[in-house]
PDB file of N, CA and C in Angstrom:
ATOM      1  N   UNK A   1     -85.076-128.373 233.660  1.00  0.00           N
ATOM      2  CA  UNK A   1     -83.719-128.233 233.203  1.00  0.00           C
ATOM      3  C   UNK A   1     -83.496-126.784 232.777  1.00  0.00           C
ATOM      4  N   UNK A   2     -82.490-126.247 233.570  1.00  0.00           N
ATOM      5  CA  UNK A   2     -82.251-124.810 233.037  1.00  0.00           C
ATOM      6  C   UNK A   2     -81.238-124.966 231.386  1.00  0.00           C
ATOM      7  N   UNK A   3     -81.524-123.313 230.971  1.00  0.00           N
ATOM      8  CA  UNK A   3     -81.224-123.576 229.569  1.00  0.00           C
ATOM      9  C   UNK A   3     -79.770-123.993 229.602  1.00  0.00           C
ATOM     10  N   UNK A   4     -78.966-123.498 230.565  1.00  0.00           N
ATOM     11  CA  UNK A   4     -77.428-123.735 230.291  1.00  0.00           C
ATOM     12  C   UNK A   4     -77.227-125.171 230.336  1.00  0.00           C
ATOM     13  N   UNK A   5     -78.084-126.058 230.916  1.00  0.00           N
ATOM     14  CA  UNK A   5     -78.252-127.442 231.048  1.00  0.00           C
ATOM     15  C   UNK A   5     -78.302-128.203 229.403  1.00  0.00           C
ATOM     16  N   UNK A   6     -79.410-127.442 229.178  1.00  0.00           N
ATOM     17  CA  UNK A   6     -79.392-128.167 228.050  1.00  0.00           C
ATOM     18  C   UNK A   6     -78.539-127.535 226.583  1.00  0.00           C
ATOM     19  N   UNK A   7     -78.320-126.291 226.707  1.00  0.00           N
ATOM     20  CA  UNK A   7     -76.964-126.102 225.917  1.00  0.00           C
ATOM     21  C   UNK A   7     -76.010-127.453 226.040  1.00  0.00           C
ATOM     22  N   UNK A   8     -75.657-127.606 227.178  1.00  0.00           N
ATOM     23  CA  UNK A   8     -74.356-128.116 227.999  1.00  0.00           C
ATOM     24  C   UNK A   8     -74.536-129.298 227.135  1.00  0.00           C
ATOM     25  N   UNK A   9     -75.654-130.196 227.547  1.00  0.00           N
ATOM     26  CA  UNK A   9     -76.227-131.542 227.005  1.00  0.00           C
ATOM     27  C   UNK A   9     -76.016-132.060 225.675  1.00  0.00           C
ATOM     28  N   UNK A  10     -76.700-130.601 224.901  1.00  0.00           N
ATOM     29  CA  UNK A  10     -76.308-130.774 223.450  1.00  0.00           C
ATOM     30  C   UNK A  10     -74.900-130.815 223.201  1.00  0.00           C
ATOM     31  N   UNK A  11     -74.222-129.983 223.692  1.00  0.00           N
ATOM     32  CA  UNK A  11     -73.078-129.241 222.876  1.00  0.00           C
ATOM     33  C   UNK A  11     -71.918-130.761 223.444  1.00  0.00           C
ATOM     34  N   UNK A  12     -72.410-131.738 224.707  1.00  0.00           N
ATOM     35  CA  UNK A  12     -71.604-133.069 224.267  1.00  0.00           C
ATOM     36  C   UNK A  12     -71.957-133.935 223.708  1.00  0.00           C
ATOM     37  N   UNK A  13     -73.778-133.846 223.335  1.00  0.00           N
ATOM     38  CA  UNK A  13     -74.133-135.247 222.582  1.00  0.00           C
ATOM     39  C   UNK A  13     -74.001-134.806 220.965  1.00  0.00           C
ATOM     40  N   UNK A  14     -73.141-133.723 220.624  1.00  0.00           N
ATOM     41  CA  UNK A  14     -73.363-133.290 219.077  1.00  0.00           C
ATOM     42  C   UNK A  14     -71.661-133.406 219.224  1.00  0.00           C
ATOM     43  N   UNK A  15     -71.241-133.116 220.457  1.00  0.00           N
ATOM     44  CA  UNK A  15     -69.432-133.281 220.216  1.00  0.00           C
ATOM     45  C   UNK A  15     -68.999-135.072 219.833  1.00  0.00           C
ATOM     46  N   UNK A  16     -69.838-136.155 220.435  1.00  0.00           N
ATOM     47  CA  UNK A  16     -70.093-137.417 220.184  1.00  0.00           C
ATOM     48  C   UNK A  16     -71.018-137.483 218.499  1.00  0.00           C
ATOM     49  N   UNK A  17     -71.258-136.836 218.071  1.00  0.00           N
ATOM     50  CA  UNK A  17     -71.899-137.230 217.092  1.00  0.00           C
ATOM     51  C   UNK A  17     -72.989-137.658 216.975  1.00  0.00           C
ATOM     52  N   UNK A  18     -73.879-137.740 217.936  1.00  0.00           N
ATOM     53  CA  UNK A  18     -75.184-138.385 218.293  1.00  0.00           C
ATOM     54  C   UNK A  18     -76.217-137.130 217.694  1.00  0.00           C
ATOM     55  N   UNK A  19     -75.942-135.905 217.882  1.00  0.00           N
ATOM     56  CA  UNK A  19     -77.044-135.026 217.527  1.00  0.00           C
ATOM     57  C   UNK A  19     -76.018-134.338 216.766  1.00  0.00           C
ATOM     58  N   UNK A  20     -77.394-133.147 215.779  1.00  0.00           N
ATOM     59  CA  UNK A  20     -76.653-132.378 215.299  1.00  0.00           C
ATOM     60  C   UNK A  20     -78.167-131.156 215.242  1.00  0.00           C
ATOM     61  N   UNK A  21     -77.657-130.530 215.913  1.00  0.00           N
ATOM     62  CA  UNK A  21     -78.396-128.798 215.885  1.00  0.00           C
ATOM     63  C   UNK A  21     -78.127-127.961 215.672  1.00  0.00           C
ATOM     64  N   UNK A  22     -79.181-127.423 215.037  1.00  0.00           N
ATOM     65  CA  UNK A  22     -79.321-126.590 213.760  1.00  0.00           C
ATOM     66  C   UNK A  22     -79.558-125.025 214.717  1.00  0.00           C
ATOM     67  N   UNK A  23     -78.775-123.682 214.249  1.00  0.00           N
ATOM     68  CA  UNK A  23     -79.214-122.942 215.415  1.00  0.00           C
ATOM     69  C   UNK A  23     -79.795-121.373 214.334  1.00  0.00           C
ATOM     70  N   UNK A  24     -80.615-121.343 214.903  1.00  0.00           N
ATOM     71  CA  UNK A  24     -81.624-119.779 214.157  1.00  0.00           C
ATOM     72  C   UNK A  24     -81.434-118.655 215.121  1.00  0.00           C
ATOM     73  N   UNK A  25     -80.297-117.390 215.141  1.00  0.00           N
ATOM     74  CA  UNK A  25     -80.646-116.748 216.276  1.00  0.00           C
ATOM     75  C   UNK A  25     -80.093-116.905 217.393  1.00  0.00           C
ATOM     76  N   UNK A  26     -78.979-117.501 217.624  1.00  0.00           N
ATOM     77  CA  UNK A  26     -78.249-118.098 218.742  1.00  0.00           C
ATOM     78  C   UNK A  26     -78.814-119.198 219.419  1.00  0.00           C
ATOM     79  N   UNK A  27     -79.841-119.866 219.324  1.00  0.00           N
ATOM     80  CA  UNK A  27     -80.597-121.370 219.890  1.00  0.00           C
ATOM     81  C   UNK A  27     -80.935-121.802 218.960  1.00  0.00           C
ATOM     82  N   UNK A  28     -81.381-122.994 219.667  1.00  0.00           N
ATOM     83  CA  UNK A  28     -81.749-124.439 218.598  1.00  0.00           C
ATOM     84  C   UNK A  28     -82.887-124.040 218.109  1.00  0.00           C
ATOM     85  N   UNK A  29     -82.667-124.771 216.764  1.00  0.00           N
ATOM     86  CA  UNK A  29     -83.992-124.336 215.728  1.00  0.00           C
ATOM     87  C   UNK A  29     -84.587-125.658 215.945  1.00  0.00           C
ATOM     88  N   UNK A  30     -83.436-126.889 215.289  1.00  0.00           N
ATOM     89  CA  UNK A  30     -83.554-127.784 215.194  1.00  0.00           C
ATOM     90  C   UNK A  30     -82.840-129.333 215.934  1.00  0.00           C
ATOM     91  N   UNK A  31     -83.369-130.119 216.240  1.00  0.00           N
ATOM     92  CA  UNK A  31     -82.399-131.027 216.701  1.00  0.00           C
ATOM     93  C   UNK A  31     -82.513-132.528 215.850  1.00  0.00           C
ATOM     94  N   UNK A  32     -81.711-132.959 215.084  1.00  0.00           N
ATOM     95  CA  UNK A  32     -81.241-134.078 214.222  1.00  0.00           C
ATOM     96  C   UNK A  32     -80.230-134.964 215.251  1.00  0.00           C
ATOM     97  N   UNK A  33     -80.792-136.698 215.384  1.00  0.00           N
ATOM     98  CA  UNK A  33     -80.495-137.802 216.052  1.00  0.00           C
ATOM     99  C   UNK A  33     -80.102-138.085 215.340  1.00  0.00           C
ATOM    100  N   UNK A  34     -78.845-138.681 215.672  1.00  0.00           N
ATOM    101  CA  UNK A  34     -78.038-139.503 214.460  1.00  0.00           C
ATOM    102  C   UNK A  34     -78.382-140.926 214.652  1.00  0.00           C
ATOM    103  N   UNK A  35     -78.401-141.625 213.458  1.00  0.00           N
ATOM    104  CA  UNK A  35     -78.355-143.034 213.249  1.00  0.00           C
ATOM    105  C   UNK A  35     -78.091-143.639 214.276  1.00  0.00           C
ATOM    106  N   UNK A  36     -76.669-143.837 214.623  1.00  0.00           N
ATOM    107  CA  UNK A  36     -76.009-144.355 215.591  1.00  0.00           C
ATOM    108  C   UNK A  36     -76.812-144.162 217.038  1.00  0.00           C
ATOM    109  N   UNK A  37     -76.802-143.314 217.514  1.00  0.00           N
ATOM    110  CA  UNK A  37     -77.640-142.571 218.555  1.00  0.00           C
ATOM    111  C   UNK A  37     -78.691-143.268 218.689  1.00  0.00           C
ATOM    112  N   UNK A  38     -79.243-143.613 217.920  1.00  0.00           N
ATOM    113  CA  UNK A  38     -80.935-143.890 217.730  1.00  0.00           C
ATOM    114  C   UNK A  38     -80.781-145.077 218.014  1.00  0.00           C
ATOM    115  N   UNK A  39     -80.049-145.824 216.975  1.00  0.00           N
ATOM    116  CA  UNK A  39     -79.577-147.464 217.509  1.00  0.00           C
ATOM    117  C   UNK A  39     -79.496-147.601 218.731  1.00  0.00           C
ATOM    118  N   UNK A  40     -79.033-146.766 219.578  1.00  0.00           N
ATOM    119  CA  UNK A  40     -78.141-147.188 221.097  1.00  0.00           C
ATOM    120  C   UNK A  40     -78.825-146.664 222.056  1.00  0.00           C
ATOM    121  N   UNK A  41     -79.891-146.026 222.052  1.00  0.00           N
ATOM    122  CA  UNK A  41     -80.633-145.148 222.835  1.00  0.00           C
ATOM    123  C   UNK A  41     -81.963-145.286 223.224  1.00  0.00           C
ATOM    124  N   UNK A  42     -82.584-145.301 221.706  1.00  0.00           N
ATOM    125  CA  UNK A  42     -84.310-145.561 221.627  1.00  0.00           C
ATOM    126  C   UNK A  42     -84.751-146.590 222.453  1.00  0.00           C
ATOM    127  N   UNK A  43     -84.378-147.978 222.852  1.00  0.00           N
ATOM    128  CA  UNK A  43     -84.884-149.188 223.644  1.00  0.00           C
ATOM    129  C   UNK A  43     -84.991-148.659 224.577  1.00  0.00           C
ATOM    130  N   UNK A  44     -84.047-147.867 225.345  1.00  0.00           N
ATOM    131  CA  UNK A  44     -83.795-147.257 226.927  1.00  0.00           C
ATOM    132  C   UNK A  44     -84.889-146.241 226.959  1.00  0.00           C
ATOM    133  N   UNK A  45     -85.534-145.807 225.761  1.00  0.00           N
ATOM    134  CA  UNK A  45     -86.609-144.529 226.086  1.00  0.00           C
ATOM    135  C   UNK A  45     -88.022-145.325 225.525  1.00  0.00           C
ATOM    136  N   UNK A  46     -88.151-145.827 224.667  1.00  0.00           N
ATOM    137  CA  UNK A  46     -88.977-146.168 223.909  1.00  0.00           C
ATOM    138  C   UNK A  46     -89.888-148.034 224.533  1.00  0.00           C
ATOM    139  N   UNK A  47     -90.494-147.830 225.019  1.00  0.00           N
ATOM    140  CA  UNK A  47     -90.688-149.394 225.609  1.00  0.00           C
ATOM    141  C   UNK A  47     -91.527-149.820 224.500  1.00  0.00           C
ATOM    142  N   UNK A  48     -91.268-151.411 224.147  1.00  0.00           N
ATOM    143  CA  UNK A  48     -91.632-152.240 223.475  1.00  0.00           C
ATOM    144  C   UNK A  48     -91.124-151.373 221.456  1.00  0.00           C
ATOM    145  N   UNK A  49     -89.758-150.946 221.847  1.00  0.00           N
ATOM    146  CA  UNK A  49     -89.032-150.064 220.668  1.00  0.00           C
ATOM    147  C   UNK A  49     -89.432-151.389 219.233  1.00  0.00           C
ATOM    148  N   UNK A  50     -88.642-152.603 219.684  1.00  0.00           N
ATOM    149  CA  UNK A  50     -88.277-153.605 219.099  1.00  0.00           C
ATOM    150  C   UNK A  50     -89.953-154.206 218.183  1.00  0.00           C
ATOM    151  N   UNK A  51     -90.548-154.516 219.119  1.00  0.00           N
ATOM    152  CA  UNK A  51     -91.563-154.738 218.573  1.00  0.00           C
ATOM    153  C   UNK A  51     -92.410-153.882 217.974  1.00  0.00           C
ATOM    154  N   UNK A  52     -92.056-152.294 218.059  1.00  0.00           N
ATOM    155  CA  UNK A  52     -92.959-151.288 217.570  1.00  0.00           C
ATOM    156  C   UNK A  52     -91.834-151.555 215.842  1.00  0.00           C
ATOM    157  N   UNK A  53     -90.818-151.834 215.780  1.00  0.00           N
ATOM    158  CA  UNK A  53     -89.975-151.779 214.418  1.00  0.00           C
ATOM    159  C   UNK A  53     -90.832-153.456 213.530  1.00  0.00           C
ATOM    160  N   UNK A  54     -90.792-154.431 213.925  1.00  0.00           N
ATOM    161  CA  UNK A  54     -91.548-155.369 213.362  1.00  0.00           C
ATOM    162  C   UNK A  54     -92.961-154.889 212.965  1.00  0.00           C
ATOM    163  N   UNK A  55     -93.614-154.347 213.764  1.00  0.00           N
ATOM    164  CA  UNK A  55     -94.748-153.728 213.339  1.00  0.00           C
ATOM    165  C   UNK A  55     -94.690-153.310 212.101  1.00  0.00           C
ATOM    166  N   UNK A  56     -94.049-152.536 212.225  1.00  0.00           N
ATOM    167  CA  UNK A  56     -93.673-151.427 211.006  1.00  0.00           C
ATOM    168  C   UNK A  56     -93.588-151.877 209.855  1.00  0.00           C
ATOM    169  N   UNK A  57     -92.571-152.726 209.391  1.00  0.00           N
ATOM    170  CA  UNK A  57     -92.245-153.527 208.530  1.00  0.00           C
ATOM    171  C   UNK A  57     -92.771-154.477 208.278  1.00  0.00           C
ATOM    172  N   UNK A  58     -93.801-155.503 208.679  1.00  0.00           N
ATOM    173  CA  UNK A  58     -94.792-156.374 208.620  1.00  0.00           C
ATOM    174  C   UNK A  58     -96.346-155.338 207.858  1.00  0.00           C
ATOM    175  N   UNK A  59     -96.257-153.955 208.438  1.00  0.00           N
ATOM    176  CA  UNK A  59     -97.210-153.454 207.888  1.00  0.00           C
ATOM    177  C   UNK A  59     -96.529-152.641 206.168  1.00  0.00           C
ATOM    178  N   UNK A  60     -95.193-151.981 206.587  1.00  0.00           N
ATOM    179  CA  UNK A  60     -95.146-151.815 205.035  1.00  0.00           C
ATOM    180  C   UNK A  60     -95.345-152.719 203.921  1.00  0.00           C
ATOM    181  N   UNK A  61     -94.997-154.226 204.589  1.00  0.00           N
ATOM    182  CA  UNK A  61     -94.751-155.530 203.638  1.00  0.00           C
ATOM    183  C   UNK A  61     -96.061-156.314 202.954  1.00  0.00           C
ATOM    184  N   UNK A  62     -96.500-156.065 204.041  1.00  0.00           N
ATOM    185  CA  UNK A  62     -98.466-156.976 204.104  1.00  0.00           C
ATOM    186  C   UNK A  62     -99.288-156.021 204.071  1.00  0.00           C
ATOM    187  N   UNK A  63     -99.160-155.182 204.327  1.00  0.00           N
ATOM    188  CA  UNK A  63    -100.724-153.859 204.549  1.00  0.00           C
ATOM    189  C   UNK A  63    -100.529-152.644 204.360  1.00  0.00           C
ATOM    190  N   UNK A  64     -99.667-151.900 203.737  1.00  0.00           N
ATOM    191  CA  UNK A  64     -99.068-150.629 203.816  1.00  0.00           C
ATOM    192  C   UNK A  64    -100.192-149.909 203.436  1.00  0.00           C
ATOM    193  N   UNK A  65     -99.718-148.263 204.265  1.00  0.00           N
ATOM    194  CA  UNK A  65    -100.847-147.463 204.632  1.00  0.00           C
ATOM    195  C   UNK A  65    -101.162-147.396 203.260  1.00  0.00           C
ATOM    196  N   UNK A  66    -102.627-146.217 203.227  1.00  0.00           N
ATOM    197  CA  UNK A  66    -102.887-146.342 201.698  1.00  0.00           C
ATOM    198  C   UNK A  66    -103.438-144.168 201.505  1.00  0.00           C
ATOM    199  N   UNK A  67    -103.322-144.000 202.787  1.00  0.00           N
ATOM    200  CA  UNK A  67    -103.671-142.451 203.373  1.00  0.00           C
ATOM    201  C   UNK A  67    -102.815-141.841 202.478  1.00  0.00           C
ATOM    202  N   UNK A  68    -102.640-140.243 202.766  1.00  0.00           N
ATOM    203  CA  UNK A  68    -101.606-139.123 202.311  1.00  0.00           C
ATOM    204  C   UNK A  68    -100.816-139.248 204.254  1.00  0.00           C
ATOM    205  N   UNK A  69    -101.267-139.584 204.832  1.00  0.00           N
ATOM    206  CA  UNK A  69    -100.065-139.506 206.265  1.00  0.00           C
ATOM    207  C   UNK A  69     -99.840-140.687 206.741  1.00  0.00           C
ATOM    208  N   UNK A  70     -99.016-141.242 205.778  1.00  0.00           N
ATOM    209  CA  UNK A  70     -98.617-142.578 205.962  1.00  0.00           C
ATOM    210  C   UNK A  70     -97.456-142.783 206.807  1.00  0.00           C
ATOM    211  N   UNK A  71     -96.672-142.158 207.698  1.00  0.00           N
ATOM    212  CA  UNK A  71     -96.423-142.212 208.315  1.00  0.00           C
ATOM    213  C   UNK A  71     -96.923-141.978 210.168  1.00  0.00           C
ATOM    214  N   UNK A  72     -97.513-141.068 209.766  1.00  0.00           N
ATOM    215  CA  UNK A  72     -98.999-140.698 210.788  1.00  0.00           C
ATOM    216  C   UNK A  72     -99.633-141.889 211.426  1.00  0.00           C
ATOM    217  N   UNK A  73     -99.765-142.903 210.037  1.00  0.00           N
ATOM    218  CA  UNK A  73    -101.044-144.316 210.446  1.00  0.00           C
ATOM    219  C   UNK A  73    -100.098-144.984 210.689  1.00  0.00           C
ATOM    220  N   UNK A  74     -98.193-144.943 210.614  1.00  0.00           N
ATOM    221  CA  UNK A  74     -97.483-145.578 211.123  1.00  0.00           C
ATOM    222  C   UNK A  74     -97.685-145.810 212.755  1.00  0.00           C
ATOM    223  N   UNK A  75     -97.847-144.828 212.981  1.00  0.00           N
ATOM    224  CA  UNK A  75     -97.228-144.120 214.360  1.00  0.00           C
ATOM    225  C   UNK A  75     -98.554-144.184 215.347  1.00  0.00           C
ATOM    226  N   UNK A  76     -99.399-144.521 214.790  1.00  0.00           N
ATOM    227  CA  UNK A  76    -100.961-145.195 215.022  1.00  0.00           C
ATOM    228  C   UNK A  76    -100.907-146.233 215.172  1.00  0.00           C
ATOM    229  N   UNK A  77    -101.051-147.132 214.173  1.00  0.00           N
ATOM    230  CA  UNK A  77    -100.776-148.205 214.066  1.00  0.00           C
ATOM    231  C   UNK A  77     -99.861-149.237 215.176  1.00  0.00           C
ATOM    232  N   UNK A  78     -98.519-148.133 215.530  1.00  0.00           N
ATOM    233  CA  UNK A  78     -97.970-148.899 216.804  1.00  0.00           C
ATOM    234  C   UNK A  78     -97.944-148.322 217.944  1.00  0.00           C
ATOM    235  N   UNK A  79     -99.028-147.212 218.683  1.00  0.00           N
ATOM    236  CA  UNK A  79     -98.855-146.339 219.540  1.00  0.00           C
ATOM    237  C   UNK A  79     -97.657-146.093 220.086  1.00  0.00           C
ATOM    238  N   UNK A  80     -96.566-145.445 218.985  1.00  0.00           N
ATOM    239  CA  UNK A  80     -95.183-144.917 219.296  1.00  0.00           C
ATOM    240  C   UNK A  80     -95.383-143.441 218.735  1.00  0.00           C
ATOM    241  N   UNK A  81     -94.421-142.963 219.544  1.00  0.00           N
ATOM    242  CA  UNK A  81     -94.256-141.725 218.890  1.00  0.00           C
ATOM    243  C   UNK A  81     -93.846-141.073 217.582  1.00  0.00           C
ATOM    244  N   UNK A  82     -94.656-140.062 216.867  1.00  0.00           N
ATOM    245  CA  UNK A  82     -94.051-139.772 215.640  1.00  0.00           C
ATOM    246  C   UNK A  82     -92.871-139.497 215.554  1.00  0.00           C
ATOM    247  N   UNK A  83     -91.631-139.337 215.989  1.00  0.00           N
ATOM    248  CA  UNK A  83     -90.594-139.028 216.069  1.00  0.00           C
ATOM    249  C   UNK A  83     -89.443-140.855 216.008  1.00  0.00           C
ATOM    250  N   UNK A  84     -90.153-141.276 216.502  1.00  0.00           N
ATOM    251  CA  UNK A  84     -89.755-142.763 216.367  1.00  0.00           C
ATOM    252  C   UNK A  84     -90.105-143.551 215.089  1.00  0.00           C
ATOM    253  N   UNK A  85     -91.154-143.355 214.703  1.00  0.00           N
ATOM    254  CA  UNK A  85     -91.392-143.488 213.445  1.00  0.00           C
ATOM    255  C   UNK A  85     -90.647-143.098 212.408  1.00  0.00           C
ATOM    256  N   UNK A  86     -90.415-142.186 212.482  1.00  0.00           N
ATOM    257  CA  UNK A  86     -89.677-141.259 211.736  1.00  0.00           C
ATOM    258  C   UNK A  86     -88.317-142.061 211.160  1.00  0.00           C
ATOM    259  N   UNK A  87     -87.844-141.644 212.746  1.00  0.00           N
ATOM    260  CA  UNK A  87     -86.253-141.892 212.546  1.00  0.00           C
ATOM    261  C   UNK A  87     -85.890-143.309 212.196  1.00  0.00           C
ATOM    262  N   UNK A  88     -87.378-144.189 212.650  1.00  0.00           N
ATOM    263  CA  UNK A  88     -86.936-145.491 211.976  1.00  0.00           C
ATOM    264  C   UNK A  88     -86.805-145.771 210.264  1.00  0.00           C
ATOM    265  N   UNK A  89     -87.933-144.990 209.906  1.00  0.00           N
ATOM    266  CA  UNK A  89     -88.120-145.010 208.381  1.00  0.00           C
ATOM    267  C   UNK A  89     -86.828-144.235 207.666  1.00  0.00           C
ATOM    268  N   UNK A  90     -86.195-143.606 208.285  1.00  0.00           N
ATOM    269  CA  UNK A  90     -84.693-142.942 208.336  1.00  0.00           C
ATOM    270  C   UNK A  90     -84.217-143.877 208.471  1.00  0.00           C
ATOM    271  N   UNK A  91     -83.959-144.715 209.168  1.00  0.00           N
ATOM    272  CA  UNK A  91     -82.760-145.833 209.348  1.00  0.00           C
ATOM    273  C   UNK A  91     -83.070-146.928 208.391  1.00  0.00           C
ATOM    274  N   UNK A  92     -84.078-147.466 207.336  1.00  0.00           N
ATOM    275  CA  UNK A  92     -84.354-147.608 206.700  1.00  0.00           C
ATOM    276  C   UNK A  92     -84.233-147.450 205.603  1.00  0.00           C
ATOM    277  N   UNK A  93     -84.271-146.095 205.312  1.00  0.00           N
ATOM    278  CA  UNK A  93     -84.433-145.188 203.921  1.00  0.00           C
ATOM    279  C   UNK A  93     -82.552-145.640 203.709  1.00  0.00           C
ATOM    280  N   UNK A  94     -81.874-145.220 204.656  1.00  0.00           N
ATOM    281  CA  UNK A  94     -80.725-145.117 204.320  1.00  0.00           C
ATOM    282  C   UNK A  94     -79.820-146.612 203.941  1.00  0.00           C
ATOM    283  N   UNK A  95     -80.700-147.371 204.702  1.00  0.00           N
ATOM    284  CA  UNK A  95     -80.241-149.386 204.451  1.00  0.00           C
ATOM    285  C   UNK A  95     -80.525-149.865 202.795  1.00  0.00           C
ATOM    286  N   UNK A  96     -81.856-148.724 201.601  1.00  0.00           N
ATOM    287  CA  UNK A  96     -82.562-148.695 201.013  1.00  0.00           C
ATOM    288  C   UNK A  96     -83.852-149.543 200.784  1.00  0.00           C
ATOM    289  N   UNK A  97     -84.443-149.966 201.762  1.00  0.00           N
ATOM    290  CA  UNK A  97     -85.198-150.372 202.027  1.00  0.00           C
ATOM    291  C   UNK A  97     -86.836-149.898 201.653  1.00  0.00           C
ATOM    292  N   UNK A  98     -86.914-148.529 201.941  1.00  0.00           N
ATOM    293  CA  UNK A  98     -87.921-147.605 201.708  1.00  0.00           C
ATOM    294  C   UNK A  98     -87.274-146.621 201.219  1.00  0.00           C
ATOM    295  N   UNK A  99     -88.416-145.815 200.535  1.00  0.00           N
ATOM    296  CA  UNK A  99     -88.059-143.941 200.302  1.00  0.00           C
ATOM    297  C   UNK A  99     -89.557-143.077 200.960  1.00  0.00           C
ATOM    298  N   UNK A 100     -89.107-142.307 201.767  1.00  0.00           N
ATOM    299  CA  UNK A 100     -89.725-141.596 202.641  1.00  0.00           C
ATOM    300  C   UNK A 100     -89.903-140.310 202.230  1.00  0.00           C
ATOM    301  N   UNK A 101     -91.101-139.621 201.723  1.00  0.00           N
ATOM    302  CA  UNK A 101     -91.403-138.605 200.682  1.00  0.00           C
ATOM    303  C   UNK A 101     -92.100-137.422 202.010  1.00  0.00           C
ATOM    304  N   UNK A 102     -92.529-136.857 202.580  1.00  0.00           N
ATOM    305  CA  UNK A 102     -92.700-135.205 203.619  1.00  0.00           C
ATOM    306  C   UNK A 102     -93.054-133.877 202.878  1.00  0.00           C
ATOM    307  N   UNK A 103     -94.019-133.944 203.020  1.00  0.00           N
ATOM    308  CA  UNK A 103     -94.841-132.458 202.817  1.00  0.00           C
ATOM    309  C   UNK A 103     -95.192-131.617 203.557  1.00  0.00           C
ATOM    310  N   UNK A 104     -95.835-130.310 203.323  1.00  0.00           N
ATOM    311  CA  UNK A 104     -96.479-129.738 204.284  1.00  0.00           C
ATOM    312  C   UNK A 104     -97.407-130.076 204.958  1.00  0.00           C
ATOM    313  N   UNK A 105     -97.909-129.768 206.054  1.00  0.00           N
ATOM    314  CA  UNK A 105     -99.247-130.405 206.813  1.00  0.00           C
ATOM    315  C   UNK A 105     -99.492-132.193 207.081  1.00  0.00           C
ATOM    316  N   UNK A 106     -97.991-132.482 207.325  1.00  0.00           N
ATOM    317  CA  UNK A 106     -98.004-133.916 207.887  1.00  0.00           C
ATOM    318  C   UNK A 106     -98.015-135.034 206.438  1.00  0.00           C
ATOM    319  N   UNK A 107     -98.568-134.920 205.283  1.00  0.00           N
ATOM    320  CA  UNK A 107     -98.246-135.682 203.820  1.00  0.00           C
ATOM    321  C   UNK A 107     -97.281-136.348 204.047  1.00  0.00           C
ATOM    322  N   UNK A 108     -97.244-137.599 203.991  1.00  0.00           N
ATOM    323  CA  UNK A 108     -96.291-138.113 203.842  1.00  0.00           C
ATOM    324  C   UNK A 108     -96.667-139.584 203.059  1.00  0.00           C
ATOM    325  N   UNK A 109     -95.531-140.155 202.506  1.00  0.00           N
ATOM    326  CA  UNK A 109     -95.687-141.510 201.243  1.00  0.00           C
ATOM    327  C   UNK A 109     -94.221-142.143 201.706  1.00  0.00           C
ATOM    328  N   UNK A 110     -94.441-143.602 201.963  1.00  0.00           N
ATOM    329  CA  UNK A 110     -93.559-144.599 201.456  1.00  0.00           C
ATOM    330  C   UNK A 110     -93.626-144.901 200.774  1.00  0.00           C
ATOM    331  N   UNK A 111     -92.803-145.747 200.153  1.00  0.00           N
ATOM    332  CA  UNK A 111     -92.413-146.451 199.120  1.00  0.00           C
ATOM    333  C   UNK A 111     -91.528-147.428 199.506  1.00  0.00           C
ATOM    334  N   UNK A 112     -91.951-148.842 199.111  1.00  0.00           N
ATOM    335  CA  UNK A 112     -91.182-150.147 199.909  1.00  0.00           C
ATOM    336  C   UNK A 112     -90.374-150.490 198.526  1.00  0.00           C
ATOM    337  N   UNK A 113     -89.107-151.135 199.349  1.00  0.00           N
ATOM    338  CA  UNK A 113     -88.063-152.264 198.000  1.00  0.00           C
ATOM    339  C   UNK A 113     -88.606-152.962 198.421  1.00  0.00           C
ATOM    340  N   UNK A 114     -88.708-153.940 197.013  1.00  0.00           N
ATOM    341  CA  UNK A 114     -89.091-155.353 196.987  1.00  0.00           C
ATOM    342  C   UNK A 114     -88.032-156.443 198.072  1.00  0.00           C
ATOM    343  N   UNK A 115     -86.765-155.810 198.540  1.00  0.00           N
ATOM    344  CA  UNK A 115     -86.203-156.405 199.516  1.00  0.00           C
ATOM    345  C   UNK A 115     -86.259-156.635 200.899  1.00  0.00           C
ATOM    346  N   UNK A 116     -87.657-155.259 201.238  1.00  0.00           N
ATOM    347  CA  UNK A 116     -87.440-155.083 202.383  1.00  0.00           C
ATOM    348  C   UNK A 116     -88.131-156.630 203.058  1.00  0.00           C
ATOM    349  N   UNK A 117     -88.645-157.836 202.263  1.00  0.00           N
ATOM    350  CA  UNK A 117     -89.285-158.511 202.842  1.00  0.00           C
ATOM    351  C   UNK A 117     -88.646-159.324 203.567  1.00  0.00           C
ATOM    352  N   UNK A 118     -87.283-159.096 203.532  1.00  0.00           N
ATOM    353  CA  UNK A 118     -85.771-160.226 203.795  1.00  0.00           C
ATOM    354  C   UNK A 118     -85.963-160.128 205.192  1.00  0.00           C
ATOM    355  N   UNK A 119     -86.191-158.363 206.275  1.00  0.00           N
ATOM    356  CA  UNK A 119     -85.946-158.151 207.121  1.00  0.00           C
ATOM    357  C   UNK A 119     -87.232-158.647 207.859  1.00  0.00           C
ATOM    358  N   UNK A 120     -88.436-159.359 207.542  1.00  0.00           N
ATOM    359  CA  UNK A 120     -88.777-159.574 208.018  1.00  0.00           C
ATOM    360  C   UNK A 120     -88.048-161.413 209.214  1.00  0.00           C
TER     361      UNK A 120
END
């Protein structure tokens, strides 16, 4: 994909609201998936998305990691990508379900509500 391609790409999936990038220098520094986006998208990229999210939540509920990269042993745990992980514990964090804590050098801590057991 040439770069004007993916300028192009962004500059309609951020005019939809789906992304939002962050630019350092005239290009992307950063690229932020929106909620929505993620909902409507991830199954079509992500195979076995659905069941990698039960995972998840069966393990915060019954077994939660006990590491400093607890999101890391997420993303282990369901051979998905860290980025999926992520954004799920994002879609989460924001339902209040969990709080999702990020450090330097990959650190990372959940923290479960006592509600999240509903979604199981």
């Amino acid at each position: 994909m040439t770069a004007a391609a993916i300028e192009e790409a962004f500059a309609a999936l951020t005019q939809k609201r789906y992304l939002k990038v962050r630019s350092i220098a005239g290009g992307p520094h950063t690229v932020e998936l929106s909620a929505t986006a993620f909902r409507r998208g991830v199954d079509a990229v992500v195979p076995g998305a659905g069941k990698a999210r039960r995972q998840i939540i069966a393990a915060l509920v019954n077994d939660p990691p006990a590491g400093d990269r607890q999101v890391h042993d997420l993303a282990a745990l369901t051979g998905k990508p860290l980025l999926f992980v992520l954004q799920f514990l994002k879609q989460m964090e924001e339902e209040g379900d969990v709080q999702v804590s990020q450090g330097l050098g990959g650190v990372s801590r959940v923290r479960v509500s006592p509600t999240l057991k509903r979604r199981l």
